[in-house]
Protein backbone atom coordinates (compact mmCIF):
# COMPACT_ATOMS: atom_id res chain seq x y z
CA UNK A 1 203.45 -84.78 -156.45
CA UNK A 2 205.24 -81.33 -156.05
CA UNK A 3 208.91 -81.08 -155.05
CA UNK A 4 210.16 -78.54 -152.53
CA UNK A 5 213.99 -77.52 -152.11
CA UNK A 6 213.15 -75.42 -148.87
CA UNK A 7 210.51 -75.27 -146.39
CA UNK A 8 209.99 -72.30 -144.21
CA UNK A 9 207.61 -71.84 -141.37
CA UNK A 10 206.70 -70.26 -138.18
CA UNK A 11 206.63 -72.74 -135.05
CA UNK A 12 202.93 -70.71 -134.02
CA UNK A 13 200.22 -71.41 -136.32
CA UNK A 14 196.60 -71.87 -136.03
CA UNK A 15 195.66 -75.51 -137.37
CA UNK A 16 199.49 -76.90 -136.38
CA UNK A 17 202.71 -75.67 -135.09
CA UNK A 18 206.14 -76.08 -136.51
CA UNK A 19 207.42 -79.07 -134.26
CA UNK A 20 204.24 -80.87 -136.11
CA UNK A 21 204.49 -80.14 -139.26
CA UNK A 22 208.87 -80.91 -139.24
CA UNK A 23 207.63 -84.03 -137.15
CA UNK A 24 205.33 -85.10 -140.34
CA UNK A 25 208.13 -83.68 -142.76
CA UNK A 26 210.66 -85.99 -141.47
CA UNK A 27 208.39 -89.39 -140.58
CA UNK A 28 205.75 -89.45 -143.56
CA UNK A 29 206.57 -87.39 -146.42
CA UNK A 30 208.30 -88.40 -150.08
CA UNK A 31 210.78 -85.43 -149.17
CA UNK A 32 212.08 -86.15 -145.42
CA UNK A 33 215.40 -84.75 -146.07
CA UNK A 34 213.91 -81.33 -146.87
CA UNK A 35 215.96 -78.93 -145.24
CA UNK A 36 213.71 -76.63 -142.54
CA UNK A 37 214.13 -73.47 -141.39
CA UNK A 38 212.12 -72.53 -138.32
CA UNK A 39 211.07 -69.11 -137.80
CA UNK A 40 210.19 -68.75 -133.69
CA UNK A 41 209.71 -66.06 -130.88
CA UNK A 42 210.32 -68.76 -128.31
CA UNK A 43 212.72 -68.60 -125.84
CA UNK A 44 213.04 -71.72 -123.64
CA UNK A 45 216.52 -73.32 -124.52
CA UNK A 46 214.52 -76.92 -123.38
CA UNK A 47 211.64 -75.95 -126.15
CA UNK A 48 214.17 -75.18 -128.42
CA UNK A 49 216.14 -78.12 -128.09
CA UNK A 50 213.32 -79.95 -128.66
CA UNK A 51 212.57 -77.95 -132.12
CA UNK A 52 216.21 -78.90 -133.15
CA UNK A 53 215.75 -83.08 -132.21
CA UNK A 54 212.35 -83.63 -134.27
CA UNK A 55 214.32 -81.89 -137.24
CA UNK A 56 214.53 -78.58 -138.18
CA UNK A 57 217.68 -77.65 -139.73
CA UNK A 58 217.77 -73.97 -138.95
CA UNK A 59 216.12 -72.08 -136.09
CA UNK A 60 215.59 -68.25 -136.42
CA UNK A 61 214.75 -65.78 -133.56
CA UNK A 62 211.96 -62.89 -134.37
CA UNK A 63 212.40 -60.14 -134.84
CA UNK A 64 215.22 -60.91 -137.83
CA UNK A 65 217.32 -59.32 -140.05
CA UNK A 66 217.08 -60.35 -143.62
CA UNK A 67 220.48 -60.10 -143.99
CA UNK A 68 221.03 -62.84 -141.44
CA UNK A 69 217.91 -64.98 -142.98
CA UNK A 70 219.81 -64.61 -146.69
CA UNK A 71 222.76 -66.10 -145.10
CA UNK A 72 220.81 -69.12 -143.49
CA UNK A 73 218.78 -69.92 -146.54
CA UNK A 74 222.38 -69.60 -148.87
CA UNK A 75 223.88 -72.76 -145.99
CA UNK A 76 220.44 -74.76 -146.05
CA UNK A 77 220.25 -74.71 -149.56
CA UNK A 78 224.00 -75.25 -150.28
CA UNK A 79 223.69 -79.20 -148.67
């Protein structure tokens, strides 16, 4: 089995989106404390909400700076 220290993903993509796969993360995987940093160009606060209760640890609005995205990856990967 591979180990992961990070996961980062999109929330829109094709085969399943990011509330799926952190859903799956968290409930069946070996690693369920993974930290997760979604990437998103949503905007509903209730959608997002719902992002941040099945998981993820970071959200992160497109279009980004990777300045900003350094900083979230330096507190996920700190805990």
């Amino acid at each position: 089995m591979k180990s992961f220290d990070l996961v980062v993903t999109d929330y829109n993509m094709p085969e399943v989106n990011g509330r799926e796969l952190t859903q799956y993360i968290r409930v069946q995987s070996q690693q369920s404390h993974i930290p997760v940093l979604m990437v998103t160009s949503e905007s509903s606060e209730t959608h997002l909400a719902n992002i941040e209760q099945d998981g993820a640890h970071a959200l992160c609005d497109k279009p980004f700076e990777p300045q900003f995205i350094k900083k979230l990856l330096f507190q996920l990967l700190e805990h």
